[in-house]
C-alpha atoms as a PDB file:
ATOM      1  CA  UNK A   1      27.558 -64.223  41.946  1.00  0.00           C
ATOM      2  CA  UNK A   2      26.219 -65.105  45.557  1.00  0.00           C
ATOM      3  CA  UNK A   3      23.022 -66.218  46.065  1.00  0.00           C
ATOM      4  CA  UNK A   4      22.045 -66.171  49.957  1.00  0.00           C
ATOM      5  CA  UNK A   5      20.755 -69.441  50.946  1.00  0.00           C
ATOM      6  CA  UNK A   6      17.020 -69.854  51.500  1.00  0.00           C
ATOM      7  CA  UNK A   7      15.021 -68.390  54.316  1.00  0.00           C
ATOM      8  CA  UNK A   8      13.087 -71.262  55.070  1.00  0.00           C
ATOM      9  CA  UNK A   9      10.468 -73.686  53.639  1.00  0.00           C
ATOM     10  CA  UNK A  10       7.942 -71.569  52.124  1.00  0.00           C
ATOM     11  CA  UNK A  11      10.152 -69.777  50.552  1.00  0.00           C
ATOM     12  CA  UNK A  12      10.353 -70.478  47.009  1.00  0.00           C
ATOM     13  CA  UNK A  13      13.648 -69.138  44.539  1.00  0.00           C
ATOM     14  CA  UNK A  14      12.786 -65.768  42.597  1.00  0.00           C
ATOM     15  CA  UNK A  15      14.695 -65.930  39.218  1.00  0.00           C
ATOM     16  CA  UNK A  16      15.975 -62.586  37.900  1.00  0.00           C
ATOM     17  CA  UNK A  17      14.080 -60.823  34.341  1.00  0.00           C
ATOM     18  CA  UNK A  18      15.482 -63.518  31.659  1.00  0.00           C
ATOM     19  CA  UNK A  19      16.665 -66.428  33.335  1.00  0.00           C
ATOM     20  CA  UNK A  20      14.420 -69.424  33.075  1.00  0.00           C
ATOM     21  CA  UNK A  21      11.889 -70.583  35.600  1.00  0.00           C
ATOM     22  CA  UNK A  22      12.851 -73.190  37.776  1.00  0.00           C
ATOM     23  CA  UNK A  23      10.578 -76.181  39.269  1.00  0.00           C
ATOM     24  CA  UNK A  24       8.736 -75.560  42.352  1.00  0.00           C
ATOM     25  CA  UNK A  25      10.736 -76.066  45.744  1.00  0.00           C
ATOM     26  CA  UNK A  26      13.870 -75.779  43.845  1.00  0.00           C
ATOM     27  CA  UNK A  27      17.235 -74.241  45.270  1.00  0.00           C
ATOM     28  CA  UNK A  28      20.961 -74.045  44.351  1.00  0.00           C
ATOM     29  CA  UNK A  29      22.839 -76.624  45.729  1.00  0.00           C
ATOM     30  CA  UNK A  30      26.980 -76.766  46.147  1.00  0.00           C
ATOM     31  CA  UNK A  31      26.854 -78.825  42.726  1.00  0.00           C
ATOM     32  CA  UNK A  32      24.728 -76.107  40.688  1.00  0.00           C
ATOM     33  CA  UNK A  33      27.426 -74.189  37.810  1.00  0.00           C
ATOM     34  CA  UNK A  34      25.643 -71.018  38.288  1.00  0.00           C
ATOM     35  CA  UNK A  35      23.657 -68.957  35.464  1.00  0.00           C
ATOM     36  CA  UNK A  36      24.658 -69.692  32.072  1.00  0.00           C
ATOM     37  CA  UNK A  37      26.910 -66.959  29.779  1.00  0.00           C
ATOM     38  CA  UNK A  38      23.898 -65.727  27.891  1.00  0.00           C
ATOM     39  CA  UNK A  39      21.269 -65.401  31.142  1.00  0.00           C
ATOM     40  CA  UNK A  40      20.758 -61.445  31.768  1.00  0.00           C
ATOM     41  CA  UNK A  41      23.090 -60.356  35.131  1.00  0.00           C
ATOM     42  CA  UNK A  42      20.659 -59.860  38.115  1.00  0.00           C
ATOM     43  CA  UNK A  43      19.842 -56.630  39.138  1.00  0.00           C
ATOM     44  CA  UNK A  44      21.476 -54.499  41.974  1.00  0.00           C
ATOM     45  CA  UNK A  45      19.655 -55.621  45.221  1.00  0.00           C
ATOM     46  CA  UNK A  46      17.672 -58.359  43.586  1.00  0.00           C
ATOM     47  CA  UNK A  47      15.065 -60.405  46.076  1.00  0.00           C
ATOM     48  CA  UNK A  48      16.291 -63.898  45.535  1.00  0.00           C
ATOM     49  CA  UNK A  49      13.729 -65.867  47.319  1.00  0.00           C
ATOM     50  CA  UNK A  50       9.776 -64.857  47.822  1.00  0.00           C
ATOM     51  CA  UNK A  51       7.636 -66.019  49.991  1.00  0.00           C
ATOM     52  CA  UNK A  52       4.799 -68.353  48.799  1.00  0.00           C
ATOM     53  CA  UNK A  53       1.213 -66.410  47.599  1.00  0.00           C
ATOM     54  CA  UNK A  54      -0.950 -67.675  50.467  1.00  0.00           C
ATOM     55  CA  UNK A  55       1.775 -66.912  52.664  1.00  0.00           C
ATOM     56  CA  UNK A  56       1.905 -63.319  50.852  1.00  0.00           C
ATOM     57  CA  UNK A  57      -1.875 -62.999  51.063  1.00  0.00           C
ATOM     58  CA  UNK A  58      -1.609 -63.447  54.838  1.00  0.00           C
ATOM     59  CA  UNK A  59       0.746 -61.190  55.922  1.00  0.00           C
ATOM     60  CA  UNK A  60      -0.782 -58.573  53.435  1.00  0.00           C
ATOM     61  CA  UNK A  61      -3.269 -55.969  55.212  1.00  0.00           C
ATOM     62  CA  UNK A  62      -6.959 -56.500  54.631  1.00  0.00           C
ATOM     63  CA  UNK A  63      -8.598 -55.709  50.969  1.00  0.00           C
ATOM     64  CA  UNK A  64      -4.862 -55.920  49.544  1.00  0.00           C
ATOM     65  CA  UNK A  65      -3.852 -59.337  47.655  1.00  0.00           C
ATOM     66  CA  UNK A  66      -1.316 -60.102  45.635  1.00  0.00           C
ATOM     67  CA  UNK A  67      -3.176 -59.791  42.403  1.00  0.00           C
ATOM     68  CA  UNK A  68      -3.330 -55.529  43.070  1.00  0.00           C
ATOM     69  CA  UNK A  69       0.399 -55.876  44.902  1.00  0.00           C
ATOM     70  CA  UNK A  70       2.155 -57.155  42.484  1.00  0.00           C
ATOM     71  CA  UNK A  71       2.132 -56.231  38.412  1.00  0.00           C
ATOM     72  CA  UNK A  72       1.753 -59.164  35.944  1.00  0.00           C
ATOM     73  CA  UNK A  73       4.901 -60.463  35.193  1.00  0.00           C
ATOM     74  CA  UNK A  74       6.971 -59.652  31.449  1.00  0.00           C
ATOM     75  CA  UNK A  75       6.782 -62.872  29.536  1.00  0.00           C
ATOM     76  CA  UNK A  76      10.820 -64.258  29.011  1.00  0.00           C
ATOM     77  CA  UNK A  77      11.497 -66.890  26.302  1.00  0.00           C
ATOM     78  CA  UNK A  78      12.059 -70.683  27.607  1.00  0.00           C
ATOM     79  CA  UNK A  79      15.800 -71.808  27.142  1.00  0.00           C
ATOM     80  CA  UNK A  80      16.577 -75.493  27.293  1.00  0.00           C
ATOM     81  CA  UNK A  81      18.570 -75.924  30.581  1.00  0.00           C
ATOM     82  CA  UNK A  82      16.755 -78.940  32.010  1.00  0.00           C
ATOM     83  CA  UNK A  83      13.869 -76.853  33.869  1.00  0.00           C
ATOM     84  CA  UNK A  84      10.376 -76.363  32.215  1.00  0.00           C
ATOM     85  CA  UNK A  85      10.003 -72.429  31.220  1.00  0.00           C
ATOM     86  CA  UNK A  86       7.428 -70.695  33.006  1.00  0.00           C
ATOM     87  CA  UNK A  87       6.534 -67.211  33.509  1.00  0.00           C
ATOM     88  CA  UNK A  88       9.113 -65.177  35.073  1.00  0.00           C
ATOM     89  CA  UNK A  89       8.529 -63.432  38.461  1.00  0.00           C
ATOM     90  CA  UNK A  90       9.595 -59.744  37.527  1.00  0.00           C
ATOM     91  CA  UNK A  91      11.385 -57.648  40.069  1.00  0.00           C
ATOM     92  CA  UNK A  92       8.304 -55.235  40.741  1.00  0.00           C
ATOM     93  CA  UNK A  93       9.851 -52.364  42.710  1.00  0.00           C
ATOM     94  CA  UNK A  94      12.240 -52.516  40.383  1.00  0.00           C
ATOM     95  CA  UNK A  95       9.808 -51.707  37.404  1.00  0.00           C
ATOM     96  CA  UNK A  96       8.022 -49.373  38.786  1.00  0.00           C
ATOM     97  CA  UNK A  97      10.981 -47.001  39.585  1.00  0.00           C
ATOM     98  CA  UNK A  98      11.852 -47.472  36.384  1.00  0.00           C
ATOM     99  CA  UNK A  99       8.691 -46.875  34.819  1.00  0.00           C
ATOM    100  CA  UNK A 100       7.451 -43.863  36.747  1.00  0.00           C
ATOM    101  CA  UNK A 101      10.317 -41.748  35.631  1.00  0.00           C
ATOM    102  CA  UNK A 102       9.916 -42.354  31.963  1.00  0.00           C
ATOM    103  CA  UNK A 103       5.996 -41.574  32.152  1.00  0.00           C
ATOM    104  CA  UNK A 104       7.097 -38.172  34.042  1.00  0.00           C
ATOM    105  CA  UNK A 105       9.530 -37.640  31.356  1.00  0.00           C
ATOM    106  CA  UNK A 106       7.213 -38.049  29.020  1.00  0.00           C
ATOM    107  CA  UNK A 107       4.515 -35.510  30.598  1.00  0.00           C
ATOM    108  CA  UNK A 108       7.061 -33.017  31.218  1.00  0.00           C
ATOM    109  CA  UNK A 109       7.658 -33.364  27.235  1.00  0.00           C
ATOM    110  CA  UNK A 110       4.309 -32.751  26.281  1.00  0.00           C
ATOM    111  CA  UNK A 111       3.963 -29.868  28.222  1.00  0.00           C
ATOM    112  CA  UNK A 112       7.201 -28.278  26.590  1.00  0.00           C
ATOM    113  CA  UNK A 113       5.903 -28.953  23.397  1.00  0.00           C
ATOM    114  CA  UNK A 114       2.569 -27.128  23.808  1.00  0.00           C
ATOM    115  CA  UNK A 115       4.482 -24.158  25.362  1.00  0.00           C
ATOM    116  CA  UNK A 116       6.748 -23.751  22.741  1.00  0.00           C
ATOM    117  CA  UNK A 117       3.402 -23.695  20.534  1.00  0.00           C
ATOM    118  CA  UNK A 118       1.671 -21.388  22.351  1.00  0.00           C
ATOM    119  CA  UNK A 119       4.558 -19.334  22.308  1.00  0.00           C
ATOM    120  CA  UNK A 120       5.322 -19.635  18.544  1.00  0.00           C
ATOM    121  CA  UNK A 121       1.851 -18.703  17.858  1.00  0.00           C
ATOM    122  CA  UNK A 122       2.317 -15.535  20.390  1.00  0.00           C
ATOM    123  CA  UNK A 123       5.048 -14.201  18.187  1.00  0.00           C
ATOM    124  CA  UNK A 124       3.376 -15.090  15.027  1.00  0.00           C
ATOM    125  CA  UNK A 125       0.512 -12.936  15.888  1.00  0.00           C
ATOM    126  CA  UNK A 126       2.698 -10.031  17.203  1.00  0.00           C
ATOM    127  CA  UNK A 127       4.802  -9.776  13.659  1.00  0.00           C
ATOM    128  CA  UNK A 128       2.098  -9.881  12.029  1.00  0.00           C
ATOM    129  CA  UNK A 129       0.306  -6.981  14.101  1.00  0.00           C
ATOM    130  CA  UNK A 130       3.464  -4.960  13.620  1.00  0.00           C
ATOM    131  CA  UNK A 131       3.540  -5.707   9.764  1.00  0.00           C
ATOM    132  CA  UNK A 132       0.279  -3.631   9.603  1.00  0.00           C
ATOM    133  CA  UNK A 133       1.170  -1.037  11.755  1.00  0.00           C
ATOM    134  CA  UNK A 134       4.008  -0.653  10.010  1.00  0.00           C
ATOM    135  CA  UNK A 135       2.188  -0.843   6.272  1.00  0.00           C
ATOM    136  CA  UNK A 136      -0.125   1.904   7.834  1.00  0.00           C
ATOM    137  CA  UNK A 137       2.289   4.443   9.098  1.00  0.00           C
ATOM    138  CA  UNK A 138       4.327   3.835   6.124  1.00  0.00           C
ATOM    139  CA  UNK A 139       0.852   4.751   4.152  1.00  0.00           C
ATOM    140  CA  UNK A 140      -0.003   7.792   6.001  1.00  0.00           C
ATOM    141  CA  UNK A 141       3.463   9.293   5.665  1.00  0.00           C
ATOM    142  CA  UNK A 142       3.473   8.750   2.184  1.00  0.00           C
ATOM    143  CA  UNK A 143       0.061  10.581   1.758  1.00  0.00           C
ATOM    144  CA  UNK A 144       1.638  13.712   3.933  1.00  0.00           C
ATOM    145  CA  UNK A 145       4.707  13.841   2.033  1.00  0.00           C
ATOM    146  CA  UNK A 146       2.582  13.991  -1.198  1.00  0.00           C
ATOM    147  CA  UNK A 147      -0.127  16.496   0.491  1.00  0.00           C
ATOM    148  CA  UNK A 148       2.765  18.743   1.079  1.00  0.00           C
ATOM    149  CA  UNK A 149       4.717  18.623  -2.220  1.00  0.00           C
ATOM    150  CA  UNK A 150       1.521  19.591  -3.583  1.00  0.00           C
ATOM    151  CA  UNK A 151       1.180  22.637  -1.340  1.00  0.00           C
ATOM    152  CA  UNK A 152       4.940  23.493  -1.818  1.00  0.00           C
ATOM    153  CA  UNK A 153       5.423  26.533  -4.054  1.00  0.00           C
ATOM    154  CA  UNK A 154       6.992  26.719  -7.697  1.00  0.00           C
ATOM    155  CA  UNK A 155      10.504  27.265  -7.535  1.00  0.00           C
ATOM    156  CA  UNK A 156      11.868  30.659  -8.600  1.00  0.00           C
ATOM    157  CA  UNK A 157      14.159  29.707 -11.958  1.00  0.00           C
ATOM    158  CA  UNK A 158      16.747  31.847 -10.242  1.00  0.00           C
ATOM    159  CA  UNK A 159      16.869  29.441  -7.311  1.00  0.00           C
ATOM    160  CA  UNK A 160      17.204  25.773  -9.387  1.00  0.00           C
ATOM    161  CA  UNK A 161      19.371  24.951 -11.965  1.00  0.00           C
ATOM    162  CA  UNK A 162      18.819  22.478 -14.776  1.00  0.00           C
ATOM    163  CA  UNK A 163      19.403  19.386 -13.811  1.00  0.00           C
ATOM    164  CA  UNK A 164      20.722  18.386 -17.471  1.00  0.00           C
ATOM    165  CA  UNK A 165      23.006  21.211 -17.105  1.00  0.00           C
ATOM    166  CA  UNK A 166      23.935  21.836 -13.401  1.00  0.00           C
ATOM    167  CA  UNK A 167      28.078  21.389 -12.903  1.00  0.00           C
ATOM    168  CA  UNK A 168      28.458  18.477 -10.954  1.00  0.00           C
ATOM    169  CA  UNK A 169      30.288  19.382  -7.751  1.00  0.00           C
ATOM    170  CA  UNK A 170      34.544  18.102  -8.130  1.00  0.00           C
ATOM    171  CA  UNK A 171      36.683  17.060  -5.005  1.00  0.00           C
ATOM    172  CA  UNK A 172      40.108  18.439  -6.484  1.00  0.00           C
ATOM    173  CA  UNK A 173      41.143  21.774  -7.306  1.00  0.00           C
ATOM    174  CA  UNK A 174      41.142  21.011 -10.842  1.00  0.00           C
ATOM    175  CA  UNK A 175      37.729  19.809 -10.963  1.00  0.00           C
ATOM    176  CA  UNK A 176      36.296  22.816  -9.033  1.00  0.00           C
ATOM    177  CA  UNK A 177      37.703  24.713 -12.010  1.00  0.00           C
ATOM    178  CA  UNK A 178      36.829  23.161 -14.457  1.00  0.00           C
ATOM    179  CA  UNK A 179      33.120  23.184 -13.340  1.00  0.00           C
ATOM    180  CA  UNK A 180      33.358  27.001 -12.993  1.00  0.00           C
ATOM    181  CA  UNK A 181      35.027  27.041 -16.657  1.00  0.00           C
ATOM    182  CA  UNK A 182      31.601  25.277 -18.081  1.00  0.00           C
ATOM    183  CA  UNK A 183      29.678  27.598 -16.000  1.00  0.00           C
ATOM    184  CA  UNK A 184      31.166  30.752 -18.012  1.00  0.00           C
ATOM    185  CA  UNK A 185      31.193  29.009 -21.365  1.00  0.00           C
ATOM    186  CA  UNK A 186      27.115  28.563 -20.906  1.00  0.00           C
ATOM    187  CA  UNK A 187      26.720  32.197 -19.604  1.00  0.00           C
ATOM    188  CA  UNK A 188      28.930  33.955 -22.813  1.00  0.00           C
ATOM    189  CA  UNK A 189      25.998  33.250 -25.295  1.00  0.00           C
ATOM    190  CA  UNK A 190      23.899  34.889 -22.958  1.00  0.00           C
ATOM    191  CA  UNK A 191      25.451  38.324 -23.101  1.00  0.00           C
ATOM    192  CA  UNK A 192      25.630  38.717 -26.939  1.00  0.00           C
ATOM    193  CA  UNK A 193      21.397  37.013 -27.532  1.00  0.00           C
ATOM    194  CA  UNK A 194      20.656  40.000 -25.139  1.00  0.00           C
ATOM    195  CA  UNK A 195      22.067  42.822 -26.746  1.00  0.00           C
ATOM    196  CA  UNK A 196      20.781  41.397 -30.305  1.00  0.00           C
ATOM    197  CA  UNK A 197      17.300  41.503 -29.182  1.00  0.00           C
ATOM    198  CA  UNK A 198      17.657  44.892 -27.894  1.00  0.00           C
ATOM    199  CA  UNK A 199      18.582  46.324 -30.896  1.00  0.00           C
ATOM    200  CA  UNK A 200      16.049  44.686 -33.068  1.00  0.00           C
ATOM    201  CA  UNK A 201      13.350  46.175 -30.824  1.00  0.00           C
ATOM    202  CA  UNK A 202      14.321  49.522 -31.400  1.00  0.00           C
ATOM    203  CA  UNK A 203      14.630  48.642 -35.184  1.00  0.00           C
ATOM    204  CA  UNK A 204      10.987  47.392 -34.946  1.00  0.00           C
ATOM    205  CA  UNK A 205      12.051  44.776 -37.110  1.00  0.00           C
ATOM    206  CA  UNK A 206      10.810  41.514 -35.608  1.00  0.00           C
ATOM    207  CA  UNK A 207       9.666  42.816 -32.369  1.00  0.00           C
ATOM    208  CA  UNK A 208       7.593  39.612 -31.238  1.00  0.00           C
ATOM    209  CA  UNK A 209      10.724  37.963 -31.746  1.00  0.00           C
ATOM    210  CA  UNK A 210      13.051  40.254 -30.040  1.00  0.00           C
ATOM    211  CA  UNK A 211      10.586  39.967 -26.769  1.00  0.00           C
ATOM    212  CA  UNK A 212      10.412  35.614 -27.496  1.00  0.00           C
ATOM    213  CA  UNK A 213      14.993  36.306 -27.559  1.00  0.00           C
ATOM    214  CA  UNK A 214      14.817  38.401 -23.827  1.00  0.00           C
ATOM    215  CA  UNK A 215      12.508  35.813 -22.200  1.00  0.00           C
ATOM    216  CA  UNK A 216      14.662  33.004 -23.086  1.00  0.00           C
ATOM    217  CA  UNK A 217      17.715  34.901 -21.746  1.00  0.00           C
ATOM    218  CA  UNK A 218      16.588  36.008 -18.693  1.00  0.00           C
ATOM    219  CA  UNK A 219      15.747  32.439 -18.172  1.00  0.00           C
ATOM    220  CA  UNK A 220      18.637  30.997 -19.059  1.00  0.00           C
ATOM    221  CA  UNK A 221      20.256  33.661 -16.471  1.00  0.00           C
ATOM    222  CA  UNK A 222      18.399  32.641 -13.858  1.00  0.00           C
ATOM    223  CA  UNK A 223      19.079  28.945 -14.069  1.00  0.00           C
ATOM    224  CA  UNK A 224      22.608  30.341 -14.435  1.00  0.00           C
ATOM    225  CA  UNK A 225      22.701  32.356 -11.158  1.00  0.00           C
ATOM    226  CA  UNK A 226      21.057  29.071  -9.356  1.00  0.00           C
ATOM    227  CA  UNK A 227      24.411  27.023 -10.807  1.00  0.00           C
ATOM    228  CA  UNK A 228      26.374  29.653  -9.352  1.00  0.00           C
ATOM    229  CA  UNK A 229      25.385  29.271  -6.102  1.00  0.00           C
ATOM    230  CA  UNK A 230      26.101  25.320  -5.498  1.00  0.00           C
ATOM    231  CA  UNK A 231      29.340  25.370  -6.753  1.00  0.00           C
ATOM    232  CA  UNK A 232      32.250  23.894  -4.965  1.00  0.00           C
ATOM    233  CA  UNK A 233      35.658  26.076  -4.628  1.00  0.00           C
ATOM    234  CA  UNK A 234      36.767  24.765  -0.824  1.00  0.00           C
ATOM    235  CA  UNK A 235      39.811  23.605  -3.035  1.00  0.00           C
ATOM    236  CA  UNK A 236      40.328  26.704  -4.919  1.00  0.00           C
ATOM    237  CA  UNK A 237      42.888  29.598  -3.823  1.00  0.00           C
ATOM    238  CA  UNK A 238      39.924  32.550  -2.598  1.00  0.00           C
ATOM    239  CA  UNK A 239      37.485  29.877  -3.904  1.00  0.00           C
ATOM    240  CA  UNK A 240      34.501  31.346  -1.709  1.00  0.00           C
ATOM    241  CA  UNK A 241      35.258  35.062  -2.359  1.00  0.00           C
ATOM    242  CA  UNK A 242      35.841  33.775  -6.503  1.00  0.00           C
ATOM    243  CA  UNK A 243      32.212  32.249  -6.171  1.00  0.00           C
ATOM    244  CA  UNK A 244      30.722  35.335  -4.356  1.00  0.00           C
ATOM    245  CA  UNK A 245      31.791  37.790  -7.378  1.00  0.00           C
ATOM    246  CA  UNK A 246      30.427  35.332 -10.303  1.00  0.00           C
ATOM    247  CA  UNK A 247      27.182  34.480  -8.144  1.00  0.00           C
ATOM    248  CA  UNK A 248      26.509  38.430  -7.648  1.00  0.00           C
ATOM    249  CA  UNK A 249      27.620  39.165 -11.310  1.00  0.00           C
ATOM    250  CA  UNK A 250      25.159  36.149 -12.889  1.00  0.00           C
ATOM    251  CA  UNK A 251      22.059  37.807 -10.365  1.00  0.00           C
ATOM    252  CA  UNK A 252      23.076  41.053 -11.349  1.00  0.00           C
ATOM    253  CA  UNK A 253      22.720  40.067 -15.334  1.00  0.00           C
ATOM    254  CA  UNK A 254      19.559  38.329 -14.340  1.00  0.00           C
ATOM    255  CA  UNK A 255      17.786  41.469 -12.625  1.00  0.00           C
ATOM    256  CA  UNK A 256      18.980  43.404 -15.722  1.00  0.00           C
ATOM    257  CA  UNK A 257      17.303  41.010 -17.838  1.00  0.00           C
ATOM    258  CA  UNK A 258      13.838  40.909 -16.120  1.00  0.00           C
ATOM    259  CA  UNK A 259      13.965  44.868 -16.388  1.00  0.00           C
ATOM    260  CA  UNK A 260      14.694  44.798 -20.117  1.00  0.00           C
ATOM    261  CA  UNK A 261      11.827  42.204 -20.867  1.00  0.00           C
ATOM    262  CA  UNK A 262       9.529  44.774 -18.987  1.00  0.00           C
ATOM    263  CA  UNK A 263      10.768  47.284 -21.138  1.00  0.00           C
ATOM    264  CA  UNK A 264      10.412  45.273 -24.503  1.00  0.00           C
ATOM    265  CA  UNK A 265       7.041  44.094 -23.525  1.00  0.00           C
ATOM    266  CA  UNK A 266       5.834  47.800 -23.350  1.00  0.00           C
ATOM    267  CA  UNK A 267       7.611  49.199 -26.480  1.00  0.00           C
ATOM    268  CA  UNK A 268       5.620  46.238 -28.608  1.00  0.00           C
ATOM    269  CA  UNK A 269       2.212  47.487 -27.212  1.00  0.00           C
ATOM    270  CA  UNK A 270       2.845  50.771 -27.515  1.00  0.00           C
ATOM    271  CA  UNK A 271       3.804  50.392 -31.373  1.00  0.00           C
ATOM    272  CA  UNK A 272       7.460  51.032 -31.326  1.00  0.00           C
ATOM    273  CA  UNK A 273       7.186  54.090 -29.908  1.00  0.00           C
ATOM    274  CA  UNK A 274       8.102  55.515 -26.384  1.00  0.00           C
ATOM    275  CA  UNK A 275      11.777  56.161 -24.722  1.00  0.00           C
ATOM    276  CA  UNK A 276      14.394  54.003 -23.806  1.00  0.00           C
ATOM    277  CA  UNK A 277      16.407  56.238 -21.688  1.00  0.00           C
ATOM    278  CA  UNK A 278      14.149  57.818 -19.132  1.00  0.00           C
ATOM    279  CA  UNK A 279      11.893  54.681 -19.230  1.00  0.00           C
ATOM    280  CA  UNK A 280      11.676  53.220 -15.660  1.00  0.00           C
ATOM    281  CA  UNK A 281      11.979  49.731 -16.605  1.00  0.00           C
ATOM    282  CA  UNK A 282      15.365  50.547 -19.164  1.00  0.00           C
ATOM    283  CA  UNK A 283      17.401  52.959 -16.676  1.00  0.00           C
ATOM    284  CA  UNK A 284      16.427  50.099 -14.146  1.00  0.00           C
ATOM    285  CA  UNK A 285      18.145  47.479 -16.613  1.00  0.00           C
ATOM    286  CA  UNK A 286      21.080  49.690 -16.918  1.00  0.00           C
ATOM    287  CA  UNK A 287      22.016  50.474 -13.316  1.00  0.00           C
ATOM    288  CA  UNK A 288      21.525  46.166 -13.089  1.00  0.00           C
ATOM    289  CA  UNK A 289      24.001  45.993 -15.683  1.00  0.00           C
ATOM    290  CA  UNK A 290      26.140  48.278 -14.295  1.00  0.00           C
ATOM    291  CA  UNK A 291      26.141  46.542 -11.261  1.00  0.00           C
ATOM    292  CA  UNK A 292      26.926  43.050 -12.755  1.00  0.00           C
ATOM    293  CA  UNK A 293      30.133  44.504 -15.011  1.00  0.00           C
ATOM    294  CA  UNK A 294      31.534  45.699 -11.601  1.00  0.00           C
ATOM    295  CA  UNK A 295      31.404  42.116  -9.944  1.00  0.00           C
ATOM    296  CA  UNK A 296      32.581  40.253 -13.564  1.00  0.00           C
ATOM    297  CA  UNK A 297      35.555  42.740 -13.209  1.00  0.00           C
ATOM    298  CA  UNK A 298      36.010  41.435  -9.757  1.00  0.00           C
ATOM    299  CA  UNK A 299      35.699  37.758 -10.757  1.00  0.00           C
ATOM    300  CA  UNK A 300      38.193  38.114 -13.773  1.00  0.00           C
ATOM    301  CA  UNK A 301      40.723  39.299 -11.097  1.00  0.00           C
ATOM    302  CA  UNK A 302      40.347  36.534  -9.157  1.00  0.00           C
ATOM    303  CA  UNK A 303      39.870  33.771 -12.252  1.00  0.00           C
ATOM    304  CA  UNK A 304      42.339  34.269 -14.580  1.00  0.00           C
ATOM    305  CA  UNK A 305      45.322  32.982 -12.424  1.00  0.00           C
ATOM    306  CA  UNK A 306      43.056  29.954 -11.431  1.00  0.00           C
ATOM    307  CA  UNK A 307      42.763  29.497 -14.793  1.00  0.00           C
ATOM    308  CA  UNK A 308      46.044  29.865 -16.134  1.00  0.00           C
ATOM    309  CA  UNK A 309      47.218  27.761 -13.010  1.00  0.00           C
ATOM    310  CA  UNK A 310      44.999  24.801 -14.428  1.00  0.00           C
ATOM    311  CA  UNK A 311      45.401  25.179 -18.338  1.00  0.00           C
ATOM    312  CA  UNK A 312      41.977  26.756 -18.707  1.00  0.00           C
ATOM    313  CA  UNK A 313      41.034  29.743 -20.694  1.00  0.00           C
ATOM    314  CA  UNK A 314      41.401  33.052 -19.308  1.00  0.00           C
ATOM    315  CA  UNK A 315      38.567  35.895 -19.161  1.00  0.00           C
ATOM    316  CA  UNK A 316      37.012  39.384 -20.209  1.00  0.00           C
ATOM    317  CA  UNK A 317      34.287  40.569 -18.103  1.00  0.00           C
ATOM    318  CA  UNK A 318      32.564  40.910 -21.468  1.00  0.00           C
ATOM    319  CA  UNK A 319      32.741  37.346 -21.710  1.00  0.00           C
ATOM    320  CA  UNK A 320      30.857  36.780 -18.987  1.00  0.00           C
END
């Protein structure tokens, strides 16, 4: 460590933050050991020697004294090296370089803080704005979608199928076929509850009943003809010409049903008496029935090697 030696007589030593205070007018000498191990190191470009205060005050401009110069010195601890402990002069340009970047620090920290919090609060406010926007137009569309299912029309039995009973669509071959296989098992019964109404009609035995028999099978047609229609065959060899005969054959049945019940309907009010060939509602029943035997004899063509090809029954267009 060098100390430089002293400017002149009122000049007095400035010890560095930590070291003791030494007696007034005193000055390293050749024989002094230097600062002991546990004294603080000076700091860079420490002012070893001050001038005196009056000698301050006087070359200080006017209204400025050392008492508003210079900050009051840190208090150090005494240590015993032979020199009474005082006060210790503290480096002030060093402190207040120090100091004057830690309050800056601290003020630019406060004002991050309240951004962030204005900001936070910003965002808070817009989620929650687009939460009940959201809630609203989710509200409204509900209340349209439920204005308009209200308005929407009953669907034709014809058009829907039981949902209890509607084949459920396959992705292989087999399962294609075996969904059209179900679809003719439900539809035989059909057929034969037809022609046993008819007949007991004409027998006027049971007519209320006979009618109560038609009604059920034309609706059980029409759900029928519906099935028919969402079918898949894309797997199937002529699947969409296959599903074009049965679905023209099942509508076919179903018109020929609609006319019969017409025809039933009458022939109860009327007593049991009137025509059945030459009645307008009966010939129309026939040429409908007609007209669905054709496209069942189309269907069987196309079926039965399908079926045989997958182990599943073959047909009749009776059957159908």
């Amino acid at each position: 460590m060098s100390i430089p030696p002293r400017p002149g007589p009122d000049w007095r030593f400035n010890a560095p933050p930590g070291w003791p205070s030494p007696p007034d007018g005193w000055a390293p000498t050749a024989a002094w050991a230097g600062p002991e191990d546990d004294w603080p190191e000076a700091p860079p470009y420490w002012k070893w020697w001050v001038r005196d205060p009056a000698d301050a005050t006087a070359a200080m401009p006017p209204g400025l004294t050392p008492a508003t110069a210079v900050m009051p010195p840190d208090p150090a601890p005494a240590t015993s090296i032979g020199v009474p402990p005082t006060l210790i002069q503290p480096a002030t340009s060093t402190l207040v370089r120090l100091r004057v970047p830690l309050i800056a620090t601290a003020l630019a920290a406060v004002v991050i803080a309240g951004t962030l919090v204005v900001v936070n609060l910003q965002r808070a406010h817009t989620s929650e704005a687009d939460s009940t926007r959201s809630a609203a137009q989710s509200q409204e569309q509900a209340s349209a979608e439920a204005a308009q299912a209200s308005m929407a029309p009953l669907a034709d039995p014809s058009e829907s199928a039981d949902s209890e009973s509607e084949p459920e669509a396959g992705t292989t071959a087999y399962d294609q076929a075996t969904a059209i296989d179900a679809l003719l098992d439900r539809s035989e019964p059909s057929r034969g509850a037809l022609q046993r109404a008819i007949n007991q009609i004409l027998r006027c035995s049971g007519v209320s009943k006979g009618v109560s028999a038609i009604e059920k099978v034309t609706r059980q047609r029409g759900e029928q003809a519906g099935q028919a229609k969402k079918l898949d065959v894309d797997a199937l060899d002529d699947g969409y010409e296959l599903k074009d005969t049965l679905v023209r054959a099942l509508t076919a049945s179903h018109r020929a049903d609609k006319a019969y019940l017409k025809w039933a309907k009458r022939f109860r009010a009327s007593g049991c008496r009137g025509r059945t060939v030459g009645d307008s509602a009966f010939d129309a029943g026939n040429r409908a029935s007609e007209s669905a035997t054709a496209a069942k004899t189309e269907f069987v063509y196309l079926w039965n090697p399908i079926a045989r090809e997958h182990a599943l029954p073959t047909r009749r267009e009776a059957e159908i």
